[in-house]
N, C-alpha and C. Protein backbone atom coordinates (compact mmCIF):
# COMPACT_ATOMS: atom_id res chain seq x y z
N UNK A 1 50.39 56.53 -51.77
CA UNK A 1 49.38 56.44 -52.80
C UNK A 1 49.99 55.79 -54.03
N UNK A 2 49.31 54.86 -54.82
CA UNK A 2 49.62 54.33 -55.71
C UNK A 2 48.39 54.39 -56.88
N UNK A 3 48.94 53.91 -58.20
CA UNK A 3 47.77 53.54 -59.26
C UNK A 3 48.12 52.13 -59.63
N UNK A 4 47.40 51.40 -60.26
CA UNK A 4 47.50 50.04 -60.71
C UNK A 4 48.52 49.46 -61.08
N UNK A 5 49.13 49.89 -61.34
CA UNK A 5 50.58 49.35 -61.72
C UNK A 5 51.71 49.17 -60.60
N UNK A 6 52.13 50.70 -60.41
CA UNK A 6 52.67 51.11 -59.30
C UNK A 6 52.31 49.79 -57.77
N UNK A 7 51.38 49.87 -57.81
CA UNK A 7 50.29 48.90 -56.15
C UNK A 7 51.03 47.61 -56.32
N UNK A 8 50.40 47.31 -57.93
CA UNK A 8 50.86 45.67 -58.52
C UNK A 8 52.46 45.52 -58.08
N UNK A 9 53.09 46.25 -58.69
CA UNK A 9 54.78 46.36 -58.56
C UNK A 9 55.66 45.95 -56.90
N UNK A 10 54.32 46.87 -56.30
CA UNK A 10 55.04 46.76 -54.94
C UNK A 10 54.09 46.35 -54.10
N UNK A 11 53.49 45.03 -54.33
CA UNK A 11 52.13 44.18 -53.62
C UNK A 11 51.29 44.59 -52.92
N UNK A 12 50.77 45.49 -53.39
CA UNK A 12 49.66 46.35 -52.46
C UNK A 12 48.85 46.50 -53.32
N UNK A 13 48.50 45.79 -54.43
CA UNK A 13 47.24 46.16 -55.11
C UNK A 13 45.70 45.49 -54.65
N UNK A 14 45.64 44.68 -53.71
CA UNK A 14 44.56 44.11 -52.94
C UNK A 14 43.94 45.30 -52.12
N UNK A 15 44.85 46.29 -51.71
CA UNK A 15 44.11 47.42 -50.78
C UNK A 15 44.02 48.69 -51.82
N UNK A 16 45.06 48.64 -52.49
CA UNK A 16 45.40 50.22 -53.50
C UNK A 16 45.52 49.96 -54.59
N UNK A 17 45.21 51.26 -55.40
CA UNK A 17 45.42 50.88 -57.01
C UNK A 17 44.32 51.23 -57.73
N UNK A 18 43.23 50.95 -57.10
CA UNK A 18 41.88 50.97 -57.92
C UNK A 18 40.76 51.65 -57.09
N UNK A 19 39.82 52.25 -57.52
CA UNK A 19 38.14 53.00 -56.67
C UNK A 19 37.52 51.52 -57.07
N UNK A 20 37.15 50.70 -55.45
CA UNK A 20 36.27 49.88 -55.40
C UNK A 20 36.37 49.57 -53.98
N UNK A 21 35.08 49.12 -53.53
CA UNK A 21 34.28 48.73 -52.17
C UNK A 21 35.87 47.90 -51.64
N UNK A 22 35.63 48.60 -49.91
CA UNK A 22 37.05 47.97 -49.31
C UNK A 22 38.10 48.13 -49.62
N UNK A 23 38.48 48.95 -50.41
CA UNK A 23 40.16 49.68 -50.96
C UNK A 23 40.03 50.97 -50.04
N UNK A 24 41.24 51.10 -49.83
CA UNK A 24 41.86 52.92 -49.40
C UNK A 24 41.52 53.33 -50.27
N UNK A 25 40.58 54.68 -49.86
CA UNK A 25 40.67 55.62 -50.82
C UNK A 25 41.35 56.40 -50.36
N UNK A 26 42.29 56.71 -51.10
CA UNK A 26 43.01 58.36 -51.75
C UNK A 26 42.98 58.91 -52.84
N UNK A 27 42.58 60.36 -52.91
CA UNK A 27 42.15 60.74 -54.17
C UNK A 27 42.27 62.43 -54.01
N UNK A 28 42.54 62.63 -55.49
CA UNK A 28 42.03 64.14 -55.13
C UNK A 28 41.08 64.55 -56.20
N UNK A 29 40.92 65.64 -56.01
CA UNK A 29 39.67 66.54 -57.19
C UNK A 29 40.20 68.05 -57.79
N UNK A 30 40.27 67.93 -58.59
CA UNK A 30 40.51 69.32 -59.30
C UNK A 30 39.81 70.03 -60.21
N UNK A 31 39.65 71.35 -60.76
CA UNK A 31 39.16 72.09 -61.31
C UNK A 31 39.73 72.25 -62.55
N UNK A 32 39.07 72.38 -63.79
CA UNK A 32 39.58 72.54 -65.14
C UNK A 32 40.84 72.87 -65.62
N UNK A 33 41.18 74.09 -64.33
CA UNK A 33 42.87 74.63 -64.31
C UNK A 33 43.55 74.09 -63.23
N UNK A 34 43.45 72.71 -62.93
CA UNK A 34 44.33 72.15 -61.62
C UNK A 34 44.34 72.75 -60.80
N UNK A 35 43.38 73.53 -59.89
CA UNK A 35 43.30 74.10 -58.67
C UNK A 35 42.55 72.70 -57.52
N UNK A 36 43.13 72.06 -56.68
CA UNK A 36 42.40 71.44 -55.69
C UNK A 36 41.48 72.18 -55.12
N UNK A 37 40.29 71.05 -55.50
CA UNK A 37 39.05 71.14 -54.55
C UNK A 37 38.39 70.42 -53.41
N UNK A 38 39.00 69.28 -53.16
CA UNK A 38 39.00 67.89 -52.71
C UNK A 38 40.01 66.92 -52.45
N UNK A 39 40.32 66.82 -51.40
CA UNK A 39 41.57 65.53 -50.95
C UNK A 39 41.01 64.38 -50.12
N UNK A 40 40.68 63.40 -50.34
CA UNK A 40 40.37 62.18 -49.12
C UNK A 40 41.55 61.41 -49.03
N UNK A 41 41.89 61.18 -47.89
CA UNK A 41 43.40 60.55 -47.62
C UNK A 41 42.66 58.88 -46.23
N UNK A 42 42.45 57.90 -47.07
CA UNK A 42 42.36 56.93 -46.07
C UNK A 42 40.67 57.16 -46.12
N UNK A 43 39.98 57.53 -46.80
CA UNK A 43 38.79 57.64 -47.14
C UNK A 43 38.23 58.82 -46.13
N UNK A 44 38.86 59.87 -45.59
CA UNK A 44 38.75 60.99 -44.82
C UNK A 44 39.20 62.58 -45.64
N UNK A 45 37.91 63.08 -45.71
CA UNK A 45 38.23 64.23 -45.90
C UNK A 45 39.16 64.95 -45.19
N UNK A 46 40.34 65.70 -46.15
CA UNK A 46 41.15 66.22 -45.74
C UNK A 46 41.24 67.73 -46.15
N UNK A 47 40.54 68.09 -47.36
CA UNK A 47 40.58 69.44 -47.52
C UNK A 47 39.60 69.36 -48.73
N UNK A 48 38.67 70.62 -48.06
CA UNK A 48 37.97 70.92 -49.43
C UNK A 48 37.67 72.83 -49.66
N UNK A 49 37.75 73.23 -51.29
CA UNK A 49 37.64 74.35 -50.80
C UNK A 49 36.97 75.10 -51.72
């Protein structure tokens, strides 16, 4: 997993880096106090709770 910079740095920002149509998504979701609620890894739910 990367963010925009990171992707740019190491040439993968065409697939990663950014939320837009045709990119990997990886992402997560959290709750006000950093508790995960949500992981998509490769645009697949991986845990939700």
């Amino acid at each position: 997993m990367a963010t925009l910079y990171p992707a740019r740095a190491i040439g993968v920002e065409k697939r990663l880096g950014t939320l837009a149509a045709g990119k990997v998504a990886n992402l997560t979701a959290f709750t006000p106090d950093f508790k995960i609620t949500k992981t998509i890894v490769n645009g697949n739910e991986v845990v939700t709770q």
